[in-house]
Protein backbone atom coordinates (compact mmCIF):
# COMPACT_ATOMS: atom_id res chain seq x y z
CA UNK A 1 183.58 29.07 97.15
CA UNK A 2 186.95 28.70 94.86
CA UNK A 3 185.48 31.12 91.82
CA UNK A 4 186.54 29.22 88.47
CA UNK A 5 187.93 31.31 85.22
CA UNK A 6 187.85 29.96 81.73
CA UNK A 7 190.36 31.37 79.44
CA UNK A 8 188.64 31.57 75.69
CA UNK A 9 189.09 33.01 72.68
CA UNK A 10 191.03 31.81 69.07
CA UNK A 11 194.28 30.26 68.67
CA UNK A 12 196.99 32.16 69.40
CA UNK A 13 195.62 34.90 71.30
CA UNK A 14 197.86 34.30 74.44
CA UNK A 15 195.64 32.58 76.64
CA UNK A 16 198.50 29.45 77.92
CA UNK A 17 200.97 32.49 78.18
CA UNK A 18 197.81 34.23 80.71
CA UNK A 19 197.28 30.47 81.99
CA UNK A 20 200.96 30.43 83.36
CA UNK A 21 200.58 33.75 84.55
CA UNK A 22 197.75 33.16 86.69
CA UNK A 23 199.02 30.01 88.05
CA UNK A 24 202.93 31.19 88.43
CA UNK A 25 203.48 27.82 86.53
CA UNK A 26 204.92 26.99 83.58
CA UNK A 27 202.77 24.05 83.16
CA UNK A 28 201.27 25.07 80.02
CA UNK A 29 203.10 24.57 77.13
CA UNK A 30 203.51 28.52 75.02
CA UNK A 31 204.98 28.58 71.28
CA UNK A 32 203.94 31.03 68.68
CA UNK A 33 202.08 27.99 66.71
CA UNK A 34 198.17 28.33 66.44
CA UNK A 35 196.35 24.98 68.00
CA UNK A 36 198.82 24.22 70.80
CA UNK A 37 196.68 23.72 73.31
CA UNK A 38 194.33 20.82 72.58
CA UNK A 39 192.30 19.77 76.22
CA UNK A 40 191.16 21.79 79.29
CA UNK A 41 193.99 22.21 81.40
CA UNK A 42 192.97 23.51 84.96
CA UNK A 43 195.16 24.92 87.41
CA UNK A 44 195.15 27.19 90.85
CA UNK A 45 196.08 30.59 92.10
CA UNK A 46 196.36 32.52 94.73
CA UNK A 47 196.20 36.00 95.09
CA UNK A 48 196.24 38.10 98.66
CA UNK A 49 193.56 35.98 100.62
CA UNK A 50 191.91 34.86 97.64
CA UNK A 51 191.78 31.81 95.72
CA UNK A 52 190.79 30.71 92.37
CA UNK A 53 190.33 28.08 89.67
CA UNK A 54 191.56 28.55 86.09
CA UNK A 55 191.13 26.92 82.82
CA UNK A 56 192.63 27.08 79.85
CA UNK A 57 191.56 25.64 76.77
CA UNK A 58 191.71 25.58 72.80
CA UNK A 59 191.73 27.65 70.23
CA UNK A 60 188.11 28.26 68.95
CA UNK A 61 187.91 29.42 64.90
CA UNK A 62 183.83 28.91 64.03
CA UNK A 63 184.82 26.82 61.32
CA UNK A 64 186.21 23.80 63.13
CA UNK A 65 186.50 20.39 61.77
CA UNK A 66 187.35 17.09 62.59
CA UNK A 67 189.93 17.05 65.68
CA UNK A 68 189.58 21.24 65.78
CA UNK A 69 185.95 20.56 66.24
CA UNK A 70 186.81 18.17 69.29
CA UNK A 71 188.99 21.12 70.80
CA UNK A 72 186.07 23.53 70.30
CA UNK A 73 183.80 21.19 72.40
CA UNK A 74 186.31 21.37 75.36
CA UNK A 75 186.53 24.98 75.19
CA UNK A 76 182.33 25.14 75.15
CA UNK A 77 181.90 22.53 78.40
CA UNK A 78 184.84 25.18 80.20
CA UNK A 79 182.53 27.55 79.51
CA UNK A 80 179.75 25.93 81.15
CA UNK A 81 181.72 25.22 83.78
CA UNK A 82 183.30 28.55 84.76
CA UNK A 83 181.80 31.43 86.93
CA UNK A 84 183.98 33.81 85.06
CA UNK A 85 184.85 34.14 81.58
CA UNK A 86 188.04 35.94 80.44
CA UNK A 87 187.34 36.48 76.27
CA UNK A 88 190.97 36.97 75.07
CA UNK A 89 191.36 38.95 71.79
CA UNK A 90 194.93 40.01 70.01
CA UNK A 91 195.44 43.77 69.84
CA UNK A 92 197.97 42.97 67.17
CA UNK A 93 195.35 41.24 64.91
CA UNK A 94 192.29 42.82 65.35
CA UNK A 95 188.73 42.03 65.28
CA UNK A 96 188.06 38.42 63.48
CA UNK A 97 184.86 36.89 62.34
CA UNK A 98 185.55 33.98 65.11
CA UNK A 99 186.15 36.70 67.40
CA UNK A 100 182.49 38.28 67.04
CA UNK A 101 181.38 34.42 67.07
CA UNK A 102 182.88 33.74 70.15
CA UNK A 103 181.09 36.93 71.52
CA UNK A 104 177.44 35.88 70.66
CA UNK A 105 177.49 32.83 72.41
CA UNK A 106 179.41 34.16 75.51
CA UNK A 107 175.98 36.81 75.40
CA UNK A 108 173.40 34.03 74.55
CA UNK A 109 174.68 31.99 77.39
CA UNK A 110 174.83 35.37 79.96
CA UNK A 111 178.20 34.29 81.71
CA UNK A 112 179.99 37.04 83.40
CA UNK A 113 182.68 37.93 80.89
CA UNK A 114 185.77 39.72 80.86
CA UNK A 115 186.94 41.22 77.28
CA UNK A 116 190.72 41.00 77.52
CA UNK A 117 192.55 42.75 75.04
CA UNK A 118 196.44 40.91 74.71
CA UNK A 119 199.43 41.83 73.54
CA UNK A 120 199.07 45.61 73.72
CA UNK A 121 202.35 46.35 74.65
CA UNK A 122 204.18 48.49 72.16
CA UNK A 123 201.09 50.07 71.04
CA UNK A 124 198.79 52.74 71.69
CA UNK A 125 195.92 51.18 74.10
CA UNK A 126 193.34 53.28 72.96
CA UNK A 127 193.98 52.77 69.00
CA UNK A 128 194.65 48.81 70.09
CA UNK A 129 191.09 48.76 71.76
CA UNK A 130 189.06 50.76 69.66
CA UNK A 131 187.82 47.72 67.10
CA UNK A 132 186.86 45.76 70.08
CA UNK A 133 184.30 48.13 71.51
CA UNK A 134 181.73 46.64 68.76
CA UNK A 135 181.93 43.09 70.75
CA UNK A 136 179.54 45.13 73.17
CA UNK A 137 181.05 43.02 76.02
CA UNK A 138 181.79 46.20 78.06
CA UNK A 139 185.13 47.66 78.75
CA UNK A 140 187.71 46.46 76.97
CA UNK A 141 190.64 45.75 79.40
CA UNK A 142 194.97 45.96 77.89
CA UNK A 143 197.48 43.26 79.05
CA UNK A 144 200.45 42.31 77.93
CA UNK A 145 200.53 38.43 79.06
CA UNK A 146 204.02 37.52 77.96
CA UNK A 147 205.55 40.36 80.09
CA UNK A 148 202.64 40.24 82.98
CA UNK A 149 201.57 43.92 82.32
CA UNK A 150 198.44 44.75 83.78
CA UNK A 151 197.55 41.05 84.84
CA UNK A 152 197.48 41.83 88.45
CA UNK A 153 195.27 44.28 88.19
CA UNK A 154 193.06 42.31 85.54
CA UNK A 155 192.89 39.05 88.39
CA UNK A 156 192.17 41.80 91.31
CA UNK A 157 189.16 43.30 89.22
CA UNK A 158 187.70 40.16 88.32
CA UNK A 159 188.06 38.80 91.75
CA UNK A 160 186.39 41.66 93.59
CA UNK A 161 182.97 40.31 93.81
CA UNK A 162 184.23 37.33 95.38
CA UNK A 163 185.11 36.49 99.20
CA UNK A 164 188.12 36.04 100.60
CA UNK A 165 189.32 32.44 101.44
CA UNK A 166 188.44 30.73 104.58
CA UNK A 167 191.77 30.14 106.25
CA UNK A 168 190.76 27.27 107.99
CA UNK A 169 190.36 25.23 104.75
CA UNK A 170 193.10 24.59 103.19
CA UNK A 171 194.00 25.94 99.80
CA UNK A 172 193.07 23.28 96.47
CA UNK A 173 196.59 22.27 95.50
CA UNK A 174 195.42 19.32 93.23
CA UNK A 175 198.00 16.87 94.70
CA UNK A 176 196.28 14.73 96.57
CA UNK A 177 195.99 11.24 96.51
CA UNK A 178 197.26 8.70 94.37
CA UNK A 179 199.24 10.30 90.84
CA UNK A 180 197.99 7.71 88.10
CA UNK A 181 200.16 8.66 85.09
CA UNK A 182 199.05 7.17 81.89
CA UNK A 183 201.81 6.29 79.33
CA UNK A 184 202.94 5.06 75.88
CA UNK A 185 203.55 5.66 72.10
CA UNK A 186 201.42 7.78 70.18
CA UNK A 187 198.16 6.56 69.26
CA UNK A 188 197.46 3.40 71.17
CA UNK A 189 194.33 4.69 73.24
CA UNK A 190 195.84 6.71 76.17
CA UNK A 191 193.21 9.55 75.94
CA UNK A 192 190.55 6.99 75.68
CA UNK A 193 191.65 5.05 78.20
CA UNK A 194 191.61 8.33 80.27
CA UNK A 195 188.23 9.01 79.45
CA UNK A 196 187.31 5.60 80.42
CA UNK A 197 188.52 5.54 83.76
CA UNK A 198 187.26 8.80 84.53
CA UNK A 199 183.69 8.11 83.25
CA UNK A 200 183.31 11.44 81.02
CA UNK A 201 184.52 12.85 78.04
CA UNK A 202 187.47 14.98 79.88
CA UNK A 203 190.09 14.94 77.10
CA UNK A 204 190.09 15.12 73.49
CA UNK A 205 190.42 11.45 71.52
CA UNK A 206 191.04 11.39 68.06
CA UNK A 207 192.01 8.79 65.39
CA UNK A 208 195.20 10.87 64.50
CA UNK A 209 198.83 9.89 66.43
CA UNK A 210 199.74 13.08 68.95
CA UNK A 211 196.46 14.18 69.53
CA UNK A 212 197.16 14.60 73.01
CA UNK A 213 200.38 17.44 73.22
CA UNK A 214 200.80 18.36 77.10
CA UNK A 215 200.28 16.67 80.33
CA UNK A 216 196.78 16.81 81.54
CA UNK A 217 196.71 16.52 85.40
CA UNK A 218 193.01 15.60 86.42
CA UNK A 219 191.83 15.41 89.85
CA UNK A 220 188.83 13.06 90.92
CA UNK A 221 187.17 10.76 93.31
CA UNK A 222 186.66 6.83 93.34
CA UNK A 223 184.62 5.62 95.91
CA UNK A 224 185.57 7.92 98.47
CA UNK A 225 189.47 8.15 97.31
CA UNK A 226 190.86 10.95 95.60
CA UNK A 227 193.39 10.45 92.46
CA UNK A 228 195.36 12.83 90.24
CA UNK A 229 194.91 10.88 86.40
CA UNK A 230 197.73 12.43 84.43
CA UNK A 231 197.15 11.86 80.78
CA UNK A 232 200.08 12.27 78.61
CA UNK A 233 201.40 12.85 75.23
CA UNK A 234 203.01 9.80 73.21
CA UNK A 235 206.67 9.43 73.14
CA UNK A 236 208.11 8.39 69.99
CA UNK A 237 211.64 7.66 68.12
CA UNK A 238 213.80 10.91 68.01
CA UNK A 239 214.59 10.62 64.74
CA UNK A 240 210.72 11.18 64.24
CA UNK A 241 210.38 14.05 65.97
CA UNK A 242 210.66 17.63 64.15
CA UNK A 243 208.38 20.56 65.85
CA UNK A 244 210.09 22.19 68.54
CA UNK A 245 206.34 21.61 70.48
CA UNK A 246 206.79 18.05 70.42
CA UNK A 247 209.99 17.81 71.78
CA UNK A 248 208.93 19.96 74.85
CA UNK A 249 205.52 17.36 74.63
CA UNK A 250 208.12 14.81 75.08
CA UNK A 251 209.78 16.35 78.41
CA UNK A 252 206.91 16.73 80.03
CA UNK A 253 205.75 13.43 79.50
CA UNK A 254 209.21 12.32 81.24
CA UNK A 255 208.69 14.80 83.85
CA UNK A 256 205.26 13.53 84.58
CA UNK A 257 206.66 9.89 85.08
CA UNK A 258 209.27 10.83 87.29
CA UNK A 259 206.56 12.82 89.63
CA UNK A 260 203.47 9.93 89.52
CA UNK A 261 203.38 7.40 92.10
CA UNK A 262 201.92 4.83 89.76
CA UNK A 263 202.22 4.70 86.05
CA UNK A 264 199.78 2.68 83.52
CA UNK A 265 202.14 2.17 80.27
CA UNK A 266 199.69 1.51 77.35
CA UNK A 267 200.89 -1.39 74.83
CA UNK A 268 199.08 -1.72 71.10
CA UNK A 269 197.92 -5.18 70.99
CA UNK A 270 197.41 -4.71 67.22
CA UNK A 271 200.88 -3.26 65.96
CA UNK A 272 202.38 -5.44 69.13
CA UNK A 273 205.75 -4.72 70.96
CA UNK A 274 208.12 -2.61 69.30
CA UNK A 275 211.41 -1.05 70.59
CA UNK A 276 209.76 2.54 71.88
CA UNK A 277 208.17 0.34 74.25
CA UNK A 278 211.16 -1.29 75.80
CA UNK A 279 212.84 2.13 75.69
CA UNK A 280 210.04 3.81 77.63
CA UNK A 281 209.43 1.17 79.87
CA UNK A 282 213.07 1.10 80.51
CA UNK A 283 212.90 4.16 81.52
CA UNK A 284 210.18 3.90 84.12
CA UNK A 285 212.38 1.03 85.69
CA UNK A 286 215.13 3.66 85.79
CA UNK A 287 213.03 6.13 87.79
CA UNK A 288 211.66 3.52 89.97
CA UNK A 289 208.33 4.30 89.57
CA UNK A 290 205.24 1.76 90.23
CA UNK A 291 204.12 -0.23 86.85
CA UNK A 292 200.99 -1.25 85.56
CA UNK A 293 200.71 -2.92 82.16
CA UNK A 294 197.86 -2.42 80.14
CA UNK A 295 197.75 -4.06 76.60
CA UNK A 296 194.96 -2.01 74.51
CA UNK A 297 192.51 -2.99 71.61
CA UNK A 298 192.31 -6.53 72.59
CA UNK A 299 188.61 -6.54 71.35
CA UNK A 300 188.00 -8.71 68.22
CA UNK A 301 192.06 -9.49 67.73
CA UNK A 302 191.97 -13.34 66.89
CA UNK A 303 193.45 -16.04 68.75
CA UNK A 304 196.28 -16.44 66.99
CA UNK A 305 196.67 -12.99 67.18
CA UNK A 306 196.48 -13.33 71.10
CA UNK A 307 198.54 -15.76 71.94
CA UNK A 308 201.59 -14.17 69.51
CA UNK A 309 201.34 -11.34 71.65
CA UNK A 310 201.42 -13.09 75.22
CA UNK A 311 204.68 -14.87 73.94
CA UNK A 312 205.98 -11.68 73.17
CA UNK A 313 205.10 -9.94 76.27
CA UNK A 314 206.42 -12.89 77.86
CA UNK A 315 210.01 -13.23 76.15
CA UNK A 316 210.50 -8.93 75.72
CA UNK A 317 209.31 -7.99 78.77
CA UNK A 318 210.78 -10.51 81.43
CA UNK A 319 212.65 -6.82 83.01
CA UNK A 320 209.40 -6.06 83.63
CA UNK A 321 207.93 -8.98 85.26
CA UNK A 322 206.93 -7.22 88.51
CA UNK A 323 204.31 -5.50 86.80
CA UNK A 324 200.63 -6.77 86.96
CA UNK A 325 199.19 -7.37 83.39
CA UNK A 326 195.80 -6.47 81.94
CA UNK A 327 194.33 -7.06 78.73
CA UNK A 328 191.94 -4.17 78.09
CA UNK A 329 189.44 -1.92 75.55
CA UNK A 330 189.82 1.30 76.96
CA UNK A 331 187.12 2.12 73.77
CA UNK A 332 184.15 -0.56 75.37
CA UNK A 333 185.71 -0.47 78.58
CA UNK A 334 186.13 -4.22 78.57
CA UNK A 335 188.66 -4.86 81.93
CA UNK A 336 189.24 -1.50 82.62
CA UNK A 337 187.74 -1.35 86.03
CA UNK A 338 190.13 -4.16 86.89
CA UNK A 339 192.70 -1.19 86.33
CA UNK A 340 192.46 0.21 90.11
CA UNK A 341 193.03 -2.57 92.22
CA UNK A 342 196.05 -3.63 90.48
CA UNK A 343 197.25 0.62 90.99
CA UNK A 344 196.43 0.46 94.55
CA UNK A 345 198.58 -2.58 95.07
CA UNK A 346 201.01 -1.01 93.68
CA UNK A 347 201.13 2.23 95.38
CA UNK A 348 200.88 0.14 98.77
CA UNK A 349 203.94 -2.18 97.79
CA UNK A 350 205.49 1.27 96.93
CA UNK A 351 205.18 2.99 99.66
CA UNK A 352 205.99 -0.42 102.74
CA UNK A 353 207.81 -0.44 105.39
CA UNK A 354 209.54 -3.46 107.38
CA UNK A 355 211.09 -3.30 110.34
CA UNK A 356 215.23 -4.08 110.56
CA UNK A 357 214.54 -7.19 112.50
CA UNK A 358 212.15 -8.50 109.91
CA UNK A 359 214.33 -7.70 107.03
CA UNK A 360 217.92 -8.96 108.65
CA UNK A 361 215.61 -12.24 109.15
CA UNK A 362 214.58 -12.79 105.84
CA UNK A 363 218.08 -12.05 104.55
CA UNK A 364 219.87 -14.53 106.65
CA UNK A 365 217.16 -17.17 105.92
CA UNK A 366 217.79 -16.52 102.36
CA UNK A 367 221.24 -17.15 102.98
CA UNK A 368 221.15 -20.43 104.74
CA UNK A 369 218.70 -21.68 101.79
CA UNK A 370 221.42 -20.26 99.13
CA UNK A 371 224.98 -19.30 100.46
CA UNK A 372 227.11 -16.83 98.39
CA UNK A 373 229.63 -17.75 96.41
CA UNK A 374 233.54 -18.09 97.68
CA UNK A 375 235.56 -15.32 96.69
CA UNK A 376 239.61 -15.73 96.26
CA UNK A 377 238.85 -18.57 98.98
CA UNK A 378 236.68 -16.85 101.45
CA UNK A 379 233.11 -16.66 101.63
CA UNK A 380 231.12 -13.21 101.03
CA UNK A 381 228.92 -12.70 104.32
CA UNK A 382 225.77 -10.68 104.55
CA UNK A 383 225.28 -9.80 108.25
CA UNK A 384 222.31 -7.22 108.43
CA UNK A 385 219.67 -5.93 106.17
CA UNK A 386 217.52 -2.31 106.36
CA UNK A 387 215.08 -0.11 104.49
CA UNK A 388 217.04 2.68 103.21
CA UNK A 389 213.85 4.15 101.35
CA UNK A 390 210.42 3.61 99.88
CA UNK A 391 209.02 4.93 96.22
CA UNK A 392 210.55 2.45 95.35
CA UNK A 393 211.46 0.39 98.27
CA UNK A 394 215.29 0.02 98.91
CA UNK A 395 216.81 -2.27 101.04
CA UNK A 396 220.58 -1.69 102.32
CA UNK A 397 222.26 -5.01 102.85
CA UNK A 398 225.68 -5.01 105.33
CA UNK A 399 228.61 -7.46 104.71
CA UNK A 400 231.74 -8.10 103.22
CA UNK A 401 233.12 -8.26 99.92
CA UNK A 402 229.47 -7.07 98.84
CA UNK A 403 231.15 -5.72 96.01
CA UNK A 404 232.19 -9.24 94.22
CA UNK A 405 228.42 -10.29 94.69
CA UNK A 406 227.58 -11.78 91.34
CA UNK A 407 223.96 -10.43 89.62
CA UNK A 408 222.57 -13.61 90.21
CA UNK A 409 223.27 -13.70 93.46
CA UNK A 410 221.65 -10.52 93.85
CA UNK A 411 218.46 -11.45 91.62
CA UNK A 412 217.82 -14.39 93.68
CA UNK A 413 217.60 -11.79 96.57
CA UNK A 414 215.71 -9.38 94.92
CA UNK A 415 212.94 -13.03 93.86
CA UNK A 416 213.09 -14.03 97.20
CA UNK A 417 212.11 -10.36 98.91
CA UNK A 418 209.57 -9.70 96.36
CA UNK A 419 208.00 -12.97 97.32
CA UNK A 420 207.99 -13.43 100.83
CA UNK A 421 207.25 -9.69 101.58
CA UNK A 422 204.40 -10.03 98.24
CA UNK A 423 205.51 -6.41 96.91
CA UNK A 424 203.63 -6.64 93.67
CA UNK A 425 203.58 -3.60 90.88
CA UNK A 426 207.15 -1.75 91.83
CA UNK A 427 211.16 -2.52 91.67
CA UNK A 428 212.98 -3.22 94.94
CA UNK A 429 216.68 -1.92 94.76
CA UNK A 430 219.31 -3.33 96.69
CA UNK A 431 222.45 -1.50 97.93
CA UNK A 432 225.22 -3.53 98.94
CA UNK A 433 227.80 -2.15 101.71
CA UNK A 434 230.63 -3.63 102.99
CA UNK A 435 232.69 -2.59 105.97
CA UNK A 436 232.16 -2.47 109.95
CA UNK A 437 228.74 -2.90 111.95
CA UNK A 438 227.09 0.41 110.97
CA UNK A 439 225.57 0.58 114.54
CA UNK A 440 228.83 0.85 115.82
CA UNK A 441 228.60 4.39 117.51
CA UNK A 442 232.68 4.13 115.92
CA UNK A 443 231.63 3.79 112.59
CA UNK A 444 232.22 7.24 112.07
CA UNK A 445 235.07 8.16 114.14
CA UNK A 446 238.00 9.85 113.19
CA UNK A 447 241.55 7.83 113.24
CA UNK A 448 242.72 9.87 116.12
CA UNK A 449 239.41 9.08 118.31
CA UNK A 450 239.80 5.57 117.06
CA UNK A 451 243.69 5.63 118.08
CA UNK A 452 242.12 7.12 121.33
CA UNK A 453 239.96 4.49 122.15
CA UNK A 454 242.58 1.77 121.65
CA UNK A 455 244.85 3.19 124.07
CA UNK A 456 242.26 3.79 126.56
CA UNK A 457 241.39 -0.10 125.68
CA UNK A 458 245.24 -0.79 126.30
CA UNK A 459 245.27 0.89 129.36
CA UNK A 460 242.08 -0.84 130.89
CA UNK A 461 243.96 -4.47 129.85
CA UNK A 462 247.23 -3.20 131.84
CA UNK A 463 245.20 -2.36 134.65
CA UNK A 464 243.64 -5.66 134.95
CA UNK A 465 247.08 -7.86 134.84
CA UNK A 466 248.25 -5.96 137.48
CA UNK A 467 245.29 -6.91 139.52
């Protein structure tokens, strides 16, 4: 059994700085700002033979209210969840009111708990701990998280009890399956929408724009298939963007899109299209990654209202157009279910594979339908086609003169692939190379070998006139 450890305590204690620590990660994001971290974020470790789960959460005051008290109620359910509980206090601050709250639940409920004492370093231990004995939580133990004193020691302690890791099974990376990542401007429903798909109340939603301020990687199970849900934080106009948090927000959001295999971009059907859209889907298309469109809060809009919104889709989007389109309510979960075909589709048109024979058929069928153009009086031949890579699929296309191929040219390729190989949800890209028969074993010959081989070729002609 994988023992699981819930990092509590108040804002600003230290526990994403412990959370990194533990996980050798840097996926949770640190900044000396109280109420950073908003949702659970889980993540693994490994230390000798031993594995474990960890969990960090918000910032919890006693006094919450609106989206603090949302925060708190994550940080409660970790609780729950966790075998172990590490209780972080700051040495620096002292003992709080929310501190000694904190404490009388962690008793009430009788979890195994951990008083960890942070940012000790550059002070006396003893004089740092002494307030802290009153918790009655037991030994009070020093770290310094930021510099990782005494955290090796803390993890060995608290994993003592625990056996060591079956070798045989494979250690919980939290990669597996499909990576759904769930995208879009602040405040159009991507938490919900989360929430919804998931079935539970896993991240925090609240009526506020950035609610959500790191990437939230959640593994789960469908029917038998595992997925990795990745809910992110909005990504808005520069210009609008001032704490230094929200700008690393922003990067990992990016970072997440470039590392999903699927990504479900989240359009306001209220406020309709505007240009953050275009620029983030544009930049989806630039990474390649597999699209599914997903126009929120179409509940109660009025058909007017509708129909203004499918034109616009239609006339802004056409860049787009491989992407399967769904008109949901992530908040009464009206169409949402029809979410998972449409990302398996897309993964598996992602991820194909055709053979060169197939591909060099369909090309020169294309061709005889549609020649290409005549360039400075000669025609521009395509001989061969391969795959040159999936995620997204990329198919390498031999000739001549590729290089004068007009766009349209190569957007009536790129219709007539997508159709007749039905790759639905995800860009193909074409690369166009012109030159000799790559599967000439000369291809790649030096001039001198090439020299070689035509006097050799010389010599073999002589030979045969004399005969």
């Amino acid at each position: 059994m994988t023992p699981v450890i819930a990092l509590v305590g108040r804002p600003n204690v230290g526990k994403s700085t412990l959370f990194n620590r533990l996980t050798r990660s840097r996926d949770a994001l640190v900044a000396d700002f109280p109420g950073l971290t908003r949702d659970r974020k889980y993540g693994n470790g490994l230390l000798g033979d031993k594995s474990y789960t960890v969990i960090d959460t918000g910032g919890i005051s006693g006094d919450e209210e609106g989206i603090d008290a949302a925060m708190a109620e994550q940080s409660l359910a970790a609780i729950d969840e966790a075998d172990i509980v590490l209780f972080m206090v700051d040495a620096r601050a002292g003992l709080n009111v929310a501190d000694e709250a904190i404490a009388n639940h962690l008793r009430v409920n009788q979890k195994k708990t951990w008083l960890v004492v942070n940012k000790t370093d550059g002070l006396e231990e003893h004089s740092a701990m002494a307030d802290f004995w009153a918790l009655g939580l037991g030994d009070p133990f020093p770290i310094a998280a930021a510099h990782g004193r005494n955290v090796t020691t803390l993890i060995e302690t608290v994993l003592e009890p625990f056996p060591e890791r079956d070798e045989s099974i494979p250690a919980d990376t939290g990669t597996k399956g499909i990576r759904i990542g769930v995208i879009g401007r602040p405040n159009v429903g991507k938490s919900t929408l989360v929430n919804r798909l998931l079935g539970e109340e896993r991240v925090v939603v609240f009526d506020e724009a950035g609610t959500t301020r790191d990437a939230i990687e959640i593994p789960f199970e469908r029917r038998g298939k595992p997925y990795v849900l990745i809910d992110t934080a909005g990504v808005r106009r520069r210009k609008n963007v001032h704490e230094s948090f929200e700008k690393f927000s922003i990067i990992k959001t990016l970072e997440a899109i470039k590392e999903c295999h699927v990504a479900i971009m989240v359009l306001d059907a209220r406020s309709g299209l505007v240009e953050q859209d275009l620029h983030l889907l544009d930049y989806v298309l630039t990474t390649g990654r597999a699209l599914v469109l997903a126009v929120n809060k179409w509940d109660g809009l009025e058909s007017e209202a509708k129909e203004k919104m499918r034109a616009e889709i239609k006339r802004r989007l056409g860049f787009a157009d491989y992407a399967e389109l769904h008109f949901i309510s992530a908040l009464h979960g009206t169409a949402v279910g029809d979410l998972y075909p449409s990302i398996e589709r897309a993964f598996a048109s992602a991820n194909s594979h055709w053979s060169t024979n197939r591909l060099t058929t369909l090309l020169q069928d294309a061709v005889s339908q549609h020649s290409p153009p005549l360039v400075h009086g000669r025609r521009i031949k395509l001989r061969m086609a391969h795959q040159g890579g999936s995620n997204p699929p990329i198919i390498v296309v031999h000739g001549n003169q590729t290089e004068a191929l007009p766009e349209a040219y190569k957007r009536y390729l790129i219709n007539t692939f997508r159709k007749v190989l039905k790759v639905r949800g995800t860009p193909i890209r074409f690369e166009f190379r012109s030159g000799s028969n790559p599967f000439d074993p000369m291809a790649d010959a030096s001039d001198r070998e090439k020299a070689k081989k035509r006097e050799l070729g010389r010599t073999k002609e002589a030979r045969k006139s004399r005969r």
